[in-house]
PDB file of N, CA and C in Angstrom:
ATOM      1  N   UNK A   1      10.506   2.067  -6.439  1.00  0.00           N
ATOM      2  CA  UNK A   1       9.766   1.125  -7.286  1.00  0.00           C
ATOM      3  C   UNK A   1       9.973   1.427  -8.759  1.00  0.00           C
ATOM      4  N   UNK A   2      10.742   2.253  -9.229  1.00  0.00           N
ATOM      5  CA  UNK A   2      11.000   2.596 -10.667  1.00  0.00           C
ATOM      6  C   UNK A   2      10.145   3.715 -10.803  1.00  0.00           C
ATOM      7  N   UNK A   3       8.915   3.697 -10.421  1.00  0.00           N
ATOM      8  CA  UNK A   3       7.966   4.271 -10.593  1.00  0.00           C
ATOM      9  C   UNK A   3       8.132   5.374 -11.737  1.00  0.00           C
ATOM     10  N   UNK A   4       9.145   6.283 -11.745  1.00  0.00           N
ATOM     11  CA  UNK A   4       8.939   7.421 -12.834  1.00  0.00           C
ATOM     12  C   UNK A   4       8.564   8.458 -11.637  1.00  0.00           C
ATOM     13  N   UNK A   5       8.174   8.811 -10.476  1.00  0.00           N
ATOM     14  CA  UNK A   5       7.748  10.011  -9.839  1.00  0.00           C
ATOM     15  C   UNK A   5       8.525  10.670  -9.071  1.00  0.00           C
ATOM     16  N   UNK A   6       9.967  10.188  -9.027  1.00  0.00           N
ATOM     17  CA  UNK A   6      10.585  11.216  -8.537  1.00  0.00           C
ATOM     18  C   UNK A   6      11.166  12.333  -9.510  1.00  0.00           C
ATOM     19  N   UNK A   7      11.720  13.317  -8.456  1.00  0.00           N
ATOM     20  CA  UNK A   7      11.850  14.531  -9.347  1.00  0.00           C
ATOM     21  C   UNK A   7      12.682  14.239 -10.588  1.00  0.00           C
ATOM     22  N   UNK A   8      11.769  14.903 -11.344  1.00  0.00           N
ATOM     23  CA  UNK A   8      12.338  14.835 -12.917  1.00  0.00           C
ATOM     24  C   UNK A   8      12.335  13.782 -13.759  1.00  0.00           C
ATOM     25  N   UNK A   9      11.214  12.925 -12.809  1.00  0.00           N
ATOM     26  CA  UNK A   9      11.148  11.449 -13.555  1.00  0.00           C
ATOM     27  C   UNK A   9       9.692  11.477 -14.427  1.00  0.00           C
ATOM     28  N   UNK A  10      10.023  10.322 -15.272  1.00  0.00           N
ATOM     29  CA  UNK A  10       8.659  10.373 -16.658  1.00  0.00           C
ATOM     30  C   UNK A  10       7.559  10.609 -16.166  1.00  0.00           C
ATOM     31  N   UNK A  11       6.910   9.796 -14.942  1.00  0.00           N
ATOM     32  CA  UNK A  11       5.598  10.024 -14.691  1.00  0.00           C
ATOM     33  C   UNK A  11       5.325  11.374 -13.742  1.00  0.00           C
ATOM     34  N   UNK A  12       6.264  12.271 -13.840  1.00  0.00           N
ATOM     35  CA  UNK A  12       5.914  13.410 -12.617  1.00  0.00           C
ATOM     36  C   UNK A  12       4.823  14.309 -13.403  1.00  0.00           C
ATOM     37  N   UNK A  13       4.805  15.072 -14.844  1.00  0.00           N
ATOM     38  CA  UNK A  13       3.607  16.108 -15.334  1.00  0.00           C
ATOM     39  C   UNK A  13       2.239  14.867 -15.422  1.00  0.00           C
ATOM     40  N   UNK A  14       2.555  13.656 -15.456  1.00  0.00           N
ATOM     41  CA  UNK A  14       0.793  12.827 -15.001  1.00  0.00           C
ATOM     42  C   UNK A  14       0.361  12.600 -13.644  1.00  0.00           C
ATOM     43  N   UNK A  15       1.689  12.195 -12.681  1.00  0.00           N
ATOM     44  CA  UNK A  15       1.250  12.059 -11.437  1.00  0.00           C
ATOM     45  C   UNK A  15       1.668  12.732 -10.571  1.00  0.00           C
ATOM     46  N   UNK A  16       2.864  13.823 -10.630  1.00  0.00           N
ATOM     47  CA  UNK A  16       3.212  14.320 -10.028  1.00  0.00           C
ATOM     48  C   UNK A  16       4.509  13.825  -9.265  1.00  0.00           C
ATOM     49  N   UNK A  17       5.047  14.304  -8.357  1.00  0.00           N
ATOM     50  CA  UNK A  17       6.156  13.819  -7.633  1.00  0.00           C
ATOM     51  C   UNK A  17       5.401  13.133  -6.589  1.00  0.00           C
ATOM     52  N   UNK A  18       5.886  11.841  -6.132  1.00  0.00           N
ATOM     53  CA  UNK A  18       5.932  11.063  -5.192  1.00  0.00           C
ATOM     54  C   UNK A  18       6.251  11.272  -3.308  1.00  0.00           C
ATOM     55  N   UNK A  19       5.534  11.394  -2.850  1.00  0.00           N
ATOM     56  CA  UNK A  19       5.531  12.148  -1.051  1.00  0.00           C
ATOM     57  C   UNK A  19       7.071  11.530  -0.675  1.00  0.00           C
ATOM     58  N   UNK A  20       7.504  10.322  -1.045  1.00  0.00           N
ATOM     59  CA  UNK A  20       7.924   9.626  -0.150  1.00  0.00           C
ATOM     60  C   UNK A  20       9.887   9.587  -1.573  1.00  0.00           C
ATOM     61  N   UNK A  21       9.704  10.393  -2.260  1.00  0.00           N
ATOM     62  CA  UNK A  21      11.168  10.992  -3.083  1.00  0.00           C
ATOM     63  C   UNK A  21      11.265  11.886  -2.692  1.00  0.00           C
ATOM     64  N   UNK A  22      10.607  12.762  -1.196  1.00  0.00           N
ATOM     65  CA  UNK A  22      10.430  14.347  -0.674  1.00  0.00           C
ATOM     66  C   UNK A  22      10.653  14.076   0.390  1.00  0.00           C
ATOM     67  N   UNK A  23      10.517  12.900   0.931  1.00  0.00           N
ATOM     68  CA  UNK A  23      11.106  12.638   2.342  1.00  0.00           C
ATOM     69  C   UNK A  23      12.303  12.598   2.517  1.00  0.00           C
ATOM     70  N   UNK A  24      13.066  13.659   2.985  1.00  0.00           N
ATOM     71  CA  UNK A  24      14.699  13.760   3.216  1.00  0.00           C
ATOM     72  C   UNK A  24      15.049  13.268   4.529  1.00  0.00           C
ATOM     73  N   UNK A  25      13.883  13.330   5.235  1.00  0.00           N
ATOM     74  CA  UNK A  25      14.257  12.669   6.918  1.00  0.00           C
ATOM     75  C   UNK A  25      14.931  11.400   7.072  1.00  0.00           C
ATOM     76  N   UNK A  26      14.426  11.060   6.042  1.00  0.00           N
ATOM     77  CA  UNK A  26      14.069   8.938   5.799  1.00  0.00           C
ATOM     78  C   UNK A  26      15.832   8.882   4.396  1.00  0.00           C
ATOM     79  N   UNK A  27      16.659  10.173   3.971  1.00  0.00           N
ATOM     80  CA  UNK A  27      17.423   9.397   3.277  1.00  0.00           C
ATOM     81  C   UNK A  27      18.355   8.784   3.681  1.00  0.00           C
ATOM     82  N   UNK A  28      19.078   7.753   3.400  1.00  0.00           N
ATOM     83  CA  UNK A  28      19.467   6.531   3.724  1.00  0.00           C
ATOM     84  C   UNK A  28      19.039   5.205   4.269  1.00  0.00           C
ATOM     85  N   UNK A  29      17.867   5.475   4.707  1.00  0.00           N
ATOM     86  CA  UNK A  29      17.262   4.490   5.761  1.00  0.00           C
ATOM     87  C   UNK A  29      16.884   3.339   4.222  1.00  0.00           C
ATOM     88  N   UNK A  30      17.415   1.807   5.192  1.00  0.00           N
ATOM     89  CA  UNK A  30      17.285   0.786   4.176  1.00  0.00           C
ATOM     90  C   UNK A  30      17.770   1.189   2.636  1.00  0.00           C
ATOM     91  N   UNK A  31      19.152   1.870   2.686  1.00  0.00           N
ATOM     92  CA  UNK A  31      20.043   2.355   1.429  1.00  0.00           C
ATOM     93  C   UNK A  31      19.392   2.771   0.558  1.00  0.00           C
ATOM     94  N   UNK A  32      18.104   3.661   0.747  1.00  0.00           N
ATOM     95  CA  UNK A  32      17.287   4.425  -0.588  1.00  0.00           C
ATOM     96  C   UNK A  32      17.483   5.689  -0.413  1.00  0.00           C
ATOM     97  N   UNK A  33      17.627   6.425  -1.186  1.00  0.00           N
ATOM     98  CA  UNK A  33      17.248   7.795  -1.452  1.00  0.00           C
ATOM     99  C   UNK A  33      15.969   8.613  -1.344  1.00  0.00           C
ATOM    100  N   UNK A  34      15.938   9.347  -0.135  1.00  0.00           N
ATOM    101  CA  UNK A  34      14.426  10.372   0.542  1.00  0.00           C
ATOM    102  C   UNK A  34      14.227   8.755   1.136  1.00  0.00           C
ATOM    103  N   UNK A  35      12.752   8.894   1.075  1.00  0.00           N
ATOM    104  CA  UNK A  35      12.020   7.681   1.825  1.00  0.00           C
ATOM    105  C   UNK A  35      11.514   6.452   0.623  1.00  0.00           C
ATOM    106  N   UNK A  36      12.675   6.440  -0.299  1.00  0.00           N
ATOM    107  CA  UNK A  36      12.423   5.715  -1.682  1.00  0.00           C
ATOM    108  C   UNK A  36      12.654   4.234  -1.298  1.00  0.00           C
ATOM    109  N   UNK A  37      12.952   3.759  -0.177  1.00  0.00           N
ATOM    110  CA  UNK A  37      12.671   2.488   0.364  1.00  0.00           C
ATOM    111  C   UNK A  37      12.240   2.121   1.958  1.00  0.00           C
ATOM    112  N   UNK A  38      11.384   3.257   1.840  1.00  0.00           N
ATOM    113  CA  UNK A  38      10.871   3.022   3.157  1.00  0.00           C
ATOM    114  C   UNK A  38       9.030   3.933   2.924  1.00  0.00           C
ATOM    115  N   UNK A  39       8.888   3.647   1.533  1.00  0.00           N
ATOM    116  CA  UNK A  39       7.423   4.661   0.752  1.00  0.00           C
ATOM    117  C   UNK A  39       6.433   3.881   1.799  1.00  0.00           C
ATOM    118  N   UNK A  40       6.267   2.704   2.635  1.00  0.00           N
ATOM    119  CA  UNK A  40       5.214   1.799   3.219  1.00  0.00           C
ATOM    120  C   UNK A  40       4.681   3.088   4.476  1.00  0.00           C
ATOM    121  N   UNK A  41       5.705   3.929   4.887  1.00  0.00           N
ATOM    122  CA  UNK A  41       5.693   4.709   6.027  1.00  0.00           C
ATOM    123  C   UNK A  41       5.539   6.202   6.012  1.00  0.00           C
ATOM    124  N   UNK A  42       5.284   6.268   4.681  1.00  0.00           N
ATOM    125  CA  UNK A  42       5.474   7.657   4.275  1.00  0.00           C
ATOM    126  C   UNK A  42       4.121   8.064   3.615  1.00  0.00           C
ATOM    127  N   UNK A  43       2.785   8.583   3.963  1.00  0.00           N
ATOM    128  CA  UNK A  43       1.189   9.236   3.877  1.00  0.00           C
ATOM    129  C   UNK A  43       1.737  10.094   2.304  1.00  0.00           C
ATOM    130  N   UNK A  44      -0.084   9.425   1.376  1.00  0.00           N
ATOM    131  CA  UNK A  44       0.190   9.984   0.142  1.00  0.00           C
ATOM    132  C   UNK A  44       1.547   9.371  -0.977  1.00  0.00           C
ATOM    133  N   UNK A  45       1.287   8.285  -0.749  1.00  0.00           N
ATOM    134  CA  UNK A  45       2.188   7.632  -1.540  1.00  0.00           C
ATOM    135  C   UNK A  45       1.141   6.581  -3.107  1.00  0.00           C
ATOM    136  N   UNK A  46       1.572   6.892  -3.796  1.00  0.00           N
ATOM    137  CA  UNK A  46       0.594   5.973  -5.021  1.00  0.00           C
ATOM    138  C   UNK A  46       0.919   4.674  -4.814  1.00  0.00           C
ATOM    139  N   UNK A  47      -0.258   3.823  -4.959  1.00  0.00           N
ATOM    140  CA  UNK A  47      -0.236   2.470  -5.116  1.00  0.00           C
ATOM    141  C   UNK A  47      -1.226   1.757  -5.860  1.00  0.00           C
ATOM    142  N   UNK A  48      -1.371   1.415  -7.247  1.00  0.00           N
ATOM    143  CA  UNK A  48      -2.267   1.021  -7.840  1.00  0.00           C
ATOM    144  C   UNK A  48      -2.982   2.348  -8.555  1.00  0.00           C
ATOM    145  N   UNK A  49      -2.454   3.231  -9.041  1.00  0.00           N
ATOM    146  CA  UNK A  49      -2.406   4.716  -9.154  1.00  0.00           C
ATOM    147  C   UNK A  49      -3.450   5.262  -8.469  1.00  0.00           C
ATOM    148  N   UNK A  50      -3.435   5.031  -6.849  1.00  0.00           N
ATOM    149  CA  UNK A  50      -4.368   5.435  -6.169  1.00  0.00           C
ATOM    150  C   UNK A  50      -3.587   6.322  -4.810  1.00  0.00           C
ATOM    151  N   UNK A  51      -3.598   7.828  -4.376  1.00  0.00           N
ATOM    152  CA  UNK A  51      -2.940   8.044  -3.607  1.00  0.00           C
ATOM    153  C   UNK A  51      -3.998   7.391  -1.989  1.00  0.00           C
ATOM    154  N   UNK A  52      -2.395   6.726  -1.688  1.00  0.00           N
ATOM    155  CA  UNK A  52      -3.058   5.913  -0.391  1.00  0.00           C
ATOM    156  C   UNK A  52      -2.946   7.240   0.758  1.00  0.00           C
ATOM    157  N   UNK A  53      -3.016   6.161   1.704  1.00  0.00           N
ATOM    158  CA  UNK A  53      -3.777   7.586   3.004  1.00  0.00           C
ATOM    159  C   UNK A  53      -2.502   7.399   4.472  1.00  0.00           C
ATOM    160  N   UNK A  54      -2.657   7.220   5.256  1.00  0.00           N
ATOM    161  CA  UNK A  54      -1.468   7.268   6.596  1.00  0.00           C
ATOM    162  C   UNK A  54      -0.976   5.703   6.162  1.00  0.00           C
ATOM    163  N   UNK A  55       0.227   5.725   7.188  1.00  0.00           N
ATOM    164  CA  UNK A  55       0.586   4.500   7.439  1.00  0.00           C
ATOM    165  C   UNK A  55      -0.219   3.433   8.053  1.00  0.00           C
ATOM    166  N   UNK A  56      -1.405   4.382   9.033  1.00  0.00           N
ATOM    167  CA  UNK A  56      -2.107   2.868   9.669  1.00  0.00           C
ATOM    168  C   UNK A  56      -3.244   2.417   8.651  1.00  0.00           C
ATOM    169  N   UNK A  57      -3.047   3.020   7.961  1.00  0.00           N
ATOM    170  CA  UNK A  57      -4.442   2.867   6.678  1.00  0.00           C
ATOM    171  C   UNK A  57      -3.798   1.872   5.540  1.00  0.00           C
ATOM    172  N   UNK A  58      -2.799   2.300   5.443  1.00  0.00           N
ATOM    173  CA  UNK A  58      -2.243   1.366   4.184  1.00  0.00           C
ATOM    174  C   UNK A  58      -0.855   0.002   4.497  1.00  0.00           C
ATOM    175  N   UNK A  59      -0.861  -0.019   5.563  1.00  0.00           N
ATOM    176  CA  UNK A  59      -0.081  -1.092   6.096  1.00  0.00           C
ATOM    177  C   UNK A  59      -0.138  -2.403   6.097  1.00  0.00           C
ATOM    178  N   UNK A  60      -1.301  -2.186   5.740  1.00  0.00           N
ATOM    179  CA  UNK A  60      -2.131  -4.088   5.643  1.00  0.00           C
ATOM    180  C   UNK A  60      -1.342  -4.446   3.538  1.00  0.00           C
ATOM    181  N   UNK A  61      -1.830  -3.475   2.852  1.00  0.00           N
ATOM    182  CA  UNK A  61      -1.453  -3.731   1.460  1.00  0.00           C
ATOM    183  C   UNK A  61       0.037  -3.294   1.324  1.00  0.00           C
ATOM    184  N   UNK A  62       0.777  -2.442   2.047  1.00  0.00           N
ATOM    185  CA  UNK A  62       2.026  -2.259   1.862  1.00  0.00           C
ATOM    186  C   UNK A  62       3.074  -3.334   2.145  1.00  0.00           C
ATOM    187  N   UNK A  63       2.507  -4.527   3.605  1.00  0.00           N
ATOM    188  CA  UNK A  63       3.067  -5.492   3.899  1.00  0.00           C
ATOM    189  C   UNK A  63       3.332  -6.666   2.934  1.00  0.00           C
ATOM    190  N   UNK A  64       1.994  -6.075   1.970  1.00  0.00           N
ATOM    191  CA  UNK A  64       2.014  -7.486   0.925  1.00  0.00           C
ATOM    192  C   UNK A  64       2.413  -6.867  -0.221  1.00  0.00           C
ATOM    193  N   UNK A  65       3.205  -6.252  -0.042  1.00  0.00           N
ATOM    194  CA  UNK A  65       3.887  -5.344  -1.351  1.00  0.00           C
ATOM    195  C   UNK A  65       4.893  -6.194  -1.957  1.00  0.00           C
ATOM    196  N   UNK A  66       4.996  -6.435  -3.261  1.00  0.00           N
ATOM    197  CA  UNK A  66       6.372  -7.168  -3.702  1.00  0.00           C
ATOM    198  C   UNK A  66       7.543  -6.473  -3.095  1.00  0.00           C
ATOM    199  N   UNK A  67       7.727  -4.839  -3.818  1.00  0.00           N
ATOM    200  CA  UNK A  67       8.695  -3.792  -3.183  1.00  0.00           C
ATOM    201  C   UNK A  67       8.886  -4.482  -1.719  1.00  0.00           C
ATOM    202  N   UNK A  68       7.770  -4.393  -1.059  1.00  0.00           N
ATOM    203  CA  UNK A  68       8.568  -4.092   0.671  1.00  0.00           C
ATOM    204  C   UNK A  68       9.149  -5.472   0.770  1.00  0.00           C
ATOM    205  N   UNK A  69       8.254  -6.612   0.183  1.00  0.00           N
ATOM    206  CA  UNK A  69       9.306  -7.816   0.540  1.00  0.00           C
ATOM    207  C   UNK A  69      11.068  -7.931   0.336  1.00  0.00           C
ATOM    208  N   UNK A  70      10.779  -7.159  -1.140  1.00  0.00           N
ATOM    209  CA  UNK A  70      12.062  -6.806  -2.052  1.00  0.00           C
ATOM    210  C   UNK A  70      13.440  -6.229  -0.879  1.00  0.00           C
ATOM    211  N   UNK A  71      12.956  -4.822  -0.137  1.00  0.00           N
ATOM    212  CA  UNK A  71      13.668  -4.825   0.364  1.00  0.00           C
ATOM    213  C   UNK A  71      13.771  -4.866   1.353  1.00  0.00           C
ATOM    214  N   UNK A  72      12.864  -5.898   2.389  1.00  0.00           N
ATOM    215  CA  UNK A  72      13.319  -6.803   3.835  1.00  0.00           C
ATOM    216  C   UNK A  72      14.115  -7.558   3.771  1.00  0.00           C
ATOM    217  N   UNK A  73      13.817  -8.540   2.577  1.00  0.00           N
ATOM    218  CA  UNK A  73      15.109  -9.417   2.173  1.00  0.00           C
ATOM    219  C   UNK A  73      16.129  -8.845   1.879  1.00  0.00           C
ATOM    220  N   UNK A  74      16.283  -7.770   0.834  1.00  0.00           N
ATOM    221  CA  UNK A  74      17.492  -7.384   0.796  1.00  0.00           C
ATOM    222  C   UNK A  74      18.496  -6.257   1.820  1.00  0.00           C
ATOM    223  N   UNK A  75      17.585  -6.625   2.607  1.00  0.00           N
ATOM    224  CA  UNK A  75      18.211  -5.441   3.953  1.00  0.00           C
ATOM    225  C   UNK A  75      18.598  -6.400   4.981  1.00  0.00           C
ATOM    226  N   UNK A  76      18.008  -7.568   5.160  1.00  0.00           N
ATOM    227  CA  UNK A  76      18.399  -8.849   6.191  1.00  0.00           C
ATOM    228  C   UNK A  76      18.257  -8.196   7.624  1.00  0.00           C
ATOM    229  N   UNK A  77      19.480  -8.210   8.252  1.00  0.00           N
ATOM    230  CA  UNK A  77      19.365  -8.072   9.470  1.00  0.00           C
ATOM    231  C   UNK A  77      19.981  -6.100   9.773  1.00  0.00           C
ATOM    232  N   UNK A  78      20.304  -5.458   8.709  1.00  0.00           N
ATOM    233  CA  UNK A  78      20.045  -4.072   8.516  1.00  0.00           C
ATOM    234  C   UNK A  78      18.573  -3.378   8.220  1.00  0.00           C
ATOM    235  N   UNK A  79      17.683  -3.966   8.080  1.00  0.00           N
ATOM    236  CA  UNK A  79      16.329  -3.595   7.534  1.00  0.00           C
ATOM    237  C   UNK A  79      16.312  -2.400   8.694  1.00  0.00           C
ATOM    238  N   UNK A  80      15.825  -1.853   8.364  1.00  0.00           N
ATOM    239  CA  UNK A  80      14.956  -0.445   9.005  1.00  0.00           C
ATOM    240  C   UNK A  80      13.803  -0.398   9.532  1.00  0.00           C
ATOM    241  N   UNK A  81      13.130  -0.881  10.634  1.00  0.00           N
ATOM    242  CA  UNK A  81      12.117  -1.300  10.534  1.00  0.00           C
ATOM    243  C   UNK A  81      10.712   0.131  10.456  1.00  0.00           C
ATOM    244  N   UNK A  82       9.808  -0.625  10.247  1.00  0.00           N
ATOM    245  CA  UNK A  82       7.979   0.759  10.825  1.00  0.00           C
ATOM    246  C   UNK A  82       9.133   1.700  11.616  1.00  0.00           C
ATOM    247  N   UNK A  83       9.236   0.925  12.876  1.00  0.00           N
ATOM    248  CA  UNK A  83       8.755   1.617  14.178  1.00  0.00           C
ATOM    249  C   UNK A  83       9.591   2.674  14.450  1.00  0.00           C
ATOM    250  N   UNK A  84      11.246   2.280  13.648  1.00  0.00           N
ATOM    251  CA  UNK A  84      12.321   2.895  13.720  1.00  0.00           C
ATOM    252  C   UNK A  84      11.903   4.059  12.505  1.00  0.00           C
ATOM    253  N   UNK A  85      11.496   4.068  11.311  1.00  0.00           N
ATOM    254  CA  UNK A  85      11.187   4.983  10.430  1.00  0.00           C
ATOM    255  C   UNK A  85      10.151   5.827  10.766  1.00  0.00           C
ATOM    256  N   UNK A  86       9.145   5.620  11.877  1.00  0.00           N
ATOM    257  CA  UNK A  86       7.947   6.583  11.834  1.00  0.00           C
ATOM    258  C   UNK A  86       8.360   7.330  12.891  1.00  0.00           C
ATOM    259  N   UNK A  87       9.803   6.910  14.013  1.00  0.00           N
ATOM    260  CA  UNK A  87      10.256   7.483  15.192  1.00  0.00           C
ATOM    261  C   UNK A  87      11.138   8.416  14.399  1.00  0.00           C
ATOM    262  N   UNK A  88      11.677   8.402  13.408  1.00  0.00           N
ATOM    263  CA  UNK A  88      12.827   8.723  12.455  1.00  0.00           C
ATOM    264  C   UNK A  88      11.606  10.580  11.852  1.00  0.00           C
ATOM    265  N   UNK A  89      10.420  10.283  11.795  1.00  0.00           N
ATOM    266  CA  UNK A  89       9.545  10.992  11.063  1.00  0.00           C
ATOM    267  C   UNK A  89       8.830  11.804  11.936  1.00  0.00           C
ATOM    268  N   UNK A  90       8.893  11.346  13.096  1.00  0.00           N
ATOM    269  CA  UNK A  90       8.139  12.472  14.452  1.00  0.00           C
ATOM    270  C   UNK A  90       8.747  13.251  14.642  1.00  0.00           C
ATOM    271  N   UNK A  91      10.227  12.215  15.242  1.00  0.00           N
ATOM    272  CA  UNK A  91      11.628  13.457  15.873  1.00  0.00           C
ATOM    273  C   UNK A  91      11.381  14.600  14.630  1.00  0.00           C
ATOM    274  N   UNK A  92      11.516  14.565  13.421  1.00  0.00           N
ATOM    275  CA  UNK A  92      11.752  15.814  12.917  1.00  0.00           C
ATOM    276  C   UNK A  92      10.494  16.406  12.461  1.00  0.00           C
ATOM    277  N   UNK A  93       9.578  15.960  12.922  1.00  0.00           N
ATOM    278  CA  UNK A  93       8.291  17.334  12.489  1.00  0.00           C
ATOM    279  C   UNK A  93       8.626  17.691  14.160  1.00  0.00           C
ATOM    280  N   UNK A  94       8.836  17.231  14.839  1.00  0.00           N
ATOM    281  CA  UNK A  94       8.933  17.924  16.505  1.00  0.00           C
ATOM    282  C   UNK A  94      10.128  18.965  16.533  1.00  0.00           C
ATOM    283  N   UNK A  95      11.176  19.097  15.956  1.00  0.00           N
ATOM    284  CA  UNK A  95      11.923  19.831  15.613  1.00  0.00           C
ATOM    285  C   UNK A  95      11.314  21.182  15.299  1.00  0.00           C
TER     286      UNK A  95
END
């Protein structure tokens, strides 16, 4: 999202680094870097400079996200979906 919170970005000494520029499980998924386009699935992510809470908590406002529309459309029939990113996020804490 531009945001400024990944590492070494403007807003990191106000907000810190971003959960979901730390997600290495999730890089590539929907062509972002860490979980930088897939943040809807990724707990502790800012939105409205508010850190949100799990995925089933914040899924209702993440759906109506400009971002996530941004990149469903621009992922088409490559999109990445939830179900495939949170299966993507178990396998490796089960590791």
């Amino acid at each position: 999202m531009n945001c400024g919170r990944e590492p070494g970005g403007s807003k990191t000494n106000e907000l810190g680094i971003c959960q979901a520029a730390l997600e290495k499980e999730l890089n590539g998924v929907n062509e972002g870097e860490n979980g930088g386009r897939a943040c809807w699935a990724v707990a502790g992510t800012l939105c409205g400079g508010k850190v949100q809470g799990s995925f089933a908590v914040k899924v209702g406002n993440c759906m109506n996200c400009d971002f996530f529309q941004l990149v469903v459309r621009g992922e088409g029939k490559n999109y990445c979906g939830v179900h495939e990113i949170l299966k993507k996020l178990k396998e490796h804490k089960e590791k």
